[in-house]
C-alpha atoms as a PDB file:
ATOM      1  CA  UNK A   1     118.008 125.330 120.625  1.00  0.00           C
ATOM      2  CA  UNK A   2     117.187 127.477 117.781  1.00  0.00           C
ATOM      3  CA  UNK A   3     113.883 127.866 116.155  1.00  0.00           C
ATOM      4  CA  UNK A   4     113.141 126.849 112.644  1.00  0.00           C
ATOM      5  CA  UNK A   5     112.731 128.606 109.976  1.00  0.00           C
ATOM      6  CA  UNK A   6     109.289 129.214 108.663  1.00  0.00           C
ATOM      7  CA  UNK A   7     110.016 131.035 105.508  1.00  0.00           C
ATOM      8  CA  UNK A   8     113.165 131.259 103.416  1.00  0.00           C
ATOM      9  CA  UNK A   9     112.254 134.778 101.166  1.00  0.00           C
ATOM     10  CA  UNK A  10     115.958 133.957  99.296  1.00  0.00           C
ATOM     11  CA  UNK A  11     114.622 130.568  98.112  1.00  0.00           C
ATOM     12  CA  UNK A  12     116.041 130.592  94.613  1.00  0.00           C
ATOM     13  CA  UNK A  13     114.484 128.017  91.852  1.00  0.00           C
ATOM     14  CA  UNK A  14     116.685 125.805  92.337  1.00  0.00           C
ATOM     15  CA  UNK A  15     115.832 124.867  95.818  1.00  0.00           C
ATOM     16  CA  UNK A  16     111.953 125.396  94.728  1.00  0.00           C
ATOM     17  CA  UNK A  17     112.177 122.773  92.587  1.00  0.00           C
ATOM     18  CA  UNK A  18     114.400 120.198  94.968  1.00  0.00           C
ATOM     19  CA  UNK A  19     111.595 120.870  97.399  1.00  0.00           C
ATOM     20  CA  UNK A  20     108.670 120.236  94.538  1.00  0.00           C
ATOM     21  CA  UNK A  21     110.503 117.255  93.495  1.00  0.00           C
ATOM     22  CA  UNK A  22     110.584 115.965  97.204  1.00  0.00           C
ATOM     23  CA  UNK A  23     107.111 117.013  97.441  1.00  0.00           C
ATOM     24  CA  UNK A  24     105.741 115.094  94.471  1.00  0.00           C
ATOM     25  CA  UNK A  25     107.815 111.786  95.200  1.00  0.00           C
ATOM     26  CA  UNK A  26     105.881 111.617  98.385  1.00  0.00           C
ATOM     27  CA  UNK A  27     102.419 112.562  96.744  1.00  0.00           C
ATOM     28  CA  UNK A  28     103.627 109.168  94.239  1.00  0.00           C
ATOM     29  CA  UNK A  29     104.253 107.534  96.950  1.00  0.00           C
ATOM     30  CA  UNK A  30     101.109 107.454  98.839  1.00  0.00           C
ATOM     31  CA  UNK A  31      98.986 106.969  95.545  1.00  0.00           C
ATOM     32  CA  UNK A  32     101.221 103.696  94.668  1.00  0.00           C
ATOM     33  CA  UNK A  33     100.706 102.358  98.463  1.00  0.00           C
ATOM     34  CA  UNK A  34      96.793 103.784  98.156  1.00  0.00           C
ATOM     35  CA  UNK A  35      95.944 101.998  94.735  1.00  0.00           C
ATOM     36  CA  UNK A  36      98.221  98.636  96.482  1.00  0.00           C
ATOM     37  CA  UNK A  37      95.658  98.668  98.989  1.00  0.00           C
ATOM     38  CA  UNK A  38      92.827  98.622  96.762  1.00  0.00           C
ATOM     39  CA  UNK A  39      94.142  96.104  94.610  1.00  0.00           C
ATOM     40  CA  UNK A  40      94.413  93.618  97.375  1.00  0.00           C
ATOM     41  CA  UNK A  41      91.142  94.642  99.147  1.00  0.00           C
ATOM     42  CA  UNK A  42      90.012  93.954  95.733  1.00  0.00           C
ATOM     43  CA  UNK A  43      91.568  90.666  95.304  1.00  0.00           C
ATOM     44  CA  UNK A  44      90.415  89.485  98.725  1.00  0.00           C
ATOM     45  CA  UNK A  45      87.119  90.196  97.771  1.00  0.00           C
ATOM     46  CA  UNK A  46      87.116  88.468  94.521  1.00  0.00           C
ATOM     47  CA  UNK A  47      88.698  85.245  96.221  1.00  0.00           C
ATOM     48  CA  UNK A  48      86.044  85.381  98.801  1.00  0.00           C
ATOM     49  CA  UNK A  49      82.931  85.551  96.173  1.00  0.00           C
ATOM     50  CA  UNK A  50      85.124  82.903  94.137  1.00  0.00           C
ATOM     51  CA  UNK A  51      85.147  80.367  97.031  1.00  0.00           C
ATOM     52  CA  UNK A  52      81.250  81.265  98.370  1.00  0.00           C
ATOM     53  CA  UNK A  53      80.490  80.395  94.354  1.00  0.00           C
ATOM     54  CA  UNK A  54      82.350  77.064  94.326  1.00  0.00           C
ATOM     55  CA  UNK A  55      81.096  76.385  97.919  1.00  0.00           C
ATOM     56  CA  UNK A  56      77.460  76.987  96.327  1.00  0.00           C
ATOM     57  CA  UNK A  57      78.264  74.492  92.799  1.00  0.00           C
ATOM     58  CA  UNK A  58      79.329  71.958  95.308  1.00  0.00           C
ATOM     59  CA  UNK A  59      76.066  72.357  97.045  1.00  0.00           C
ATOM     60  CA  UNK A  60      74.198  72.130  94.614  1.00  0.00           C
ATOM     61  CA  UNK A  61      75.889  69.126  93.634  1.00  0.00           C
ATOM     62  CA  UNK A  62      75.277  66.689  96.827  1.00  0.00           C
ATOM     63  CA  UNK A  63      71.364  67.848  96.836  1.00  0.00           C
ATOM     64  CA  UNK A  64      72.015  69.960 100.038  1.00  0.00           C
ATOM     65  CA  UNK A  65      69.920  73.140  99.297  1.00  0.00           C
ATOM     66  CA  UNK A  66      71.984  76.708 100.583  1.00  0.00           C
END
């Protein structure tokens, strides 16, 4: 088994920017599935308060105090 190379000094632009480009798709990557996580932590949250709120109205409404 051979070892792997650990630096290329003949890299020529060309494969610097294939390698960027690779790079940066999986920097985009993990912000899109980052920000998709807060959006739906987000929109668990607000679901949560929205139900605790009309949990509360409909308290209110049958004279039961919270």
């Amino acid at each position: 088994m051979s070892s792997p190379a650990t630096h290329n000094p003949a890299s020529t632009p060309a494969q610097f920017r294939s390698k960027l480009g690779t790079y940066l798709t999986g920097v985009a990557i993990g912000f899109i599935l980052l920000g998709s996580i807060y959006y739906f932590k987000s929109r668990a949250v607000q679901r949560e308060q929205a139900a605790l709120q009309q949990q509360q109205e409909s308290g209110d409404q049958s004279g039961a105090t919270p």
